[in-house]
Protein backbone atom coordinates (compact mmCIF):
# COMPACT_ATOMS: atom_id res chain seq x y z
CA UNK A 1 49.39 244.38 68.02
CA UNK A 2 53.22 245.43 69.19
CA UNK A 3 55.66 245.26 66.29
CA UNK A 4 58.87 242.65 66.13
CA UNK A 5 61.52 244.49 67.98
CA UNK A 6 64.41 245.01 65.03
CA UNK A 7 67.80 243.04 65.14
CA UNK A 8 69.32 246.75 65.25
CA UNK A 9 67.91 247.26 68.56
CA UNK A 10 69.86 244.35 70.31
CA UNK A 11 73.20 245.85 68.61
CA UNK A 12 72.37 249.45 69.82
CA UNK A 13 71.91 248.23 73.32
CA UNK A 14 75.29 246.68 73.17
CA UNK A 15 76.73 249.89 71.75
CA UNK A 16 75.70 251.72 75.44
CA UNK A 17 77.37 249.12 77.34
CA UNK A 18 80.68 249.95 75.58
CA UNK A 19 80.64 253.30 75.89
CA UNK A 20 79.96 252.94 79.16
CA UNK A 21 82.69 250.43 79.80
CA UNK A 22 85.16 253.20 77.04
CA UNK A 23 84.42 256.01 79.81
CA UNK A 24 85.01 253.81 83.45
CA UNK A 25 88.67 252.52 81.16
CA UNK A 26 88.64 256.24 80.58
CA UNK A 27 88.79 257.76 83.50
CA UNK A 28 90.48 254.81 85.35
CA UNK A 29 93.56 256.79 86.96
CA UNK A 30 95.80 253.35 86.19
CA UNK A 31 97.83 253.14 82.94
CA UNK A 32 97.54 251.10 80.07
CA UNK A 33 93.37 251.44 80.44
CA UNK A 34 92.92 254.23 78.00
CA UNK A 35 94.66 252.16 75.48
CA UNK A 36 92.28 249.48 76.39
CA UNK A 37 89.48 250.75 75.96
CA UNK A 38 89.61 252.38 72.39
CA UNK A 39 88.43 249.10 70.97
CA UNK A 40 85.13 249.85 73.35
CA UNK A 41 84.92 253.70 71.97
CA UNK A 42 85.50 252.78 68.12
CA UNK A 43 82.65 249.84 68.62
CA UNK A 44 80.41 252.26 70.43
CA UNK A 45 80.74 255.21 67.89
CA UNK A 46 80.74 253.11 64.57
CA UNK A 47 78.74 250.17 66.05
CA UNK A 48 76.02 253.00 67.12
CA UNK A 49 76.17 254.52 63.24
CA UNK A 50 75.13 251.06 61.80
CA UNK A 51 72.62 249.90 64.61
CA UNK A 52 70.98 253.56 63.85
CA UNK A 53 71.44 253.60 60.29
CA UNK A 54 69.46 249.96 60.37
CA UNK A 55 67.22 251.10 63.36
CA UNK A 56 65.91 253.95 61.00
CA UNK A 57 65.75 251.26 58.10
CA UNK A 58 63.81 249.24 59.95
CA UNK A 59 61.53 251.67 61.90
CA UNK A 60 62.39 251.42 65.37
CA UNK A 61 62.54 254.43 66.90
CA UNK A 62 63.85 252.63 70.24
CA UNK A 63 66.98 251.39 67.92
CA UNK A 64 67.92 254.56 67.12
CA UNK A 65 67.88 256.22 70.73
CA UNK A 66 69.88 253.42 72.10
CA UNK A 67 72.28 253.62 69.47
CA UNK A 68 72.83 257.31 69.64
CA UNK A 69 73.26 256.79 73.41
CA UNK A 70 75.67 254.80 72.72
CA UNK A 71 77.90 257.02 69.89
CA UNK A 72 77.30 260.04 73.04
CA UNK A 73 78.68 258.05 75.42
CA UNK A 74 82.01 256.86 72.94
CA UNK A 75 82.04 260.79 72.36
CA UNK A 76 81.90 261.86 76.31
CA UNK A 77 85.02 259.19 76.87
CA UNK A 78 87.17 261.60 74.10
CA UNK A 79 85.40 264.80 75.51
CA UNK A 80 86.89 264.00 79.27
CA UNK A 81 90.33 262.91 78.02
CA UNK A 82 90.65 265.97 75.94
CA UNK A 83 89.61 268.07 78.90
CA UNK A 84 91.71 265.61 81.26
CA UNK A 85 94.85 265.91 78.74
CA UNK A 86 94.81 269.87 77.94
CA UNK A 87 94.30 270.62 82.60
CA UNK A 88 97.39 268.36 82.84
CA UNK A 89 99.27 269.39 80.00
CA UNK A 90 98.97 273.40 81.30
CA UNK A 91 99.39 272.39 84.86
CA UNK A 92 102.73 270.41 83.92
CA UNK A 93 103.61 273.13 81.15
CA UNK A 94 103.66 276.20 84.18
CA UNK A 95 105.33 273.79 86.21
CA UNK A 96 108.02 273.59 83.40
CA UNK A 97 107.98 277.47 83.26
CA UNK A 98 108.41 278.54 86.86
CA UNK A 99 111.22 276.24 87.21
CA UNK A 100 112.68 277.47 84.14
CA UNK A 101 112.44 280.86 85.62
CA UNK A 102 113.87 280.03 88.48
CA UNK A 103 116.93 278.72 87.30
CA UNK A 104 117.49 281.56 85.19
CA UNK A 105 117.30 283.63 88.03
CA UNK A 106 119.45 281.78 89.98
CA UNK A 107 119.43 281.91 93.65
CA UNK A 108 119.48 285.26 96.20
């Protein structure tokens, strides 16, 4: 006889769809949608800790997984806007500096 799924496993599955909807506002190249979406990363990361912390209370092993999809998909949107942040950041910041260097220099 198949076990009752847990009410934790219904909250962990809604815990991948916002970290999948945190990483498409993520790396949406239009402003304003990073902003948006950190209500979608904070849900997935501490809406995945409960669902798994009452997943494991519960015994569903299929709870857990889908919540801890969820908190590494909330974690991947801040990986790829660190990464996205720092490549900008040293691409404007050498930008800065060879113009700098130029106009010290002045011209020929």
């Amino acid at each position: 006889m198949a076990e009752a799924a847990s009410p934790a496993r219904a909250w962990a599955s809604t815990t991948i769809w916002a970290g999948a909807i945190w990483i498409v506002l993520a790396m949406l190249p239009v402003p304003v949608t990073t902003l948006i979406g950190i209500p979608f990363a904070v849900y997935a990361l501490l809406g995945g800790l409960a669902a798994a912390s009452q997943g494991r209370a519960h015994a569903d092993d299929l709870a857990v997984r889908r919540a801890r999809w969820g908190m590494r998909l909330g974690c991947a949107g801040f990986v790829y806007l660190t990464l996205f942040y720092l490549i900008a950041g040293g691409v404007i910041l050498a930008g800065l500096i060879a113009a700098l260097n130029a106009a010290l220099q002045g011209t020929p």
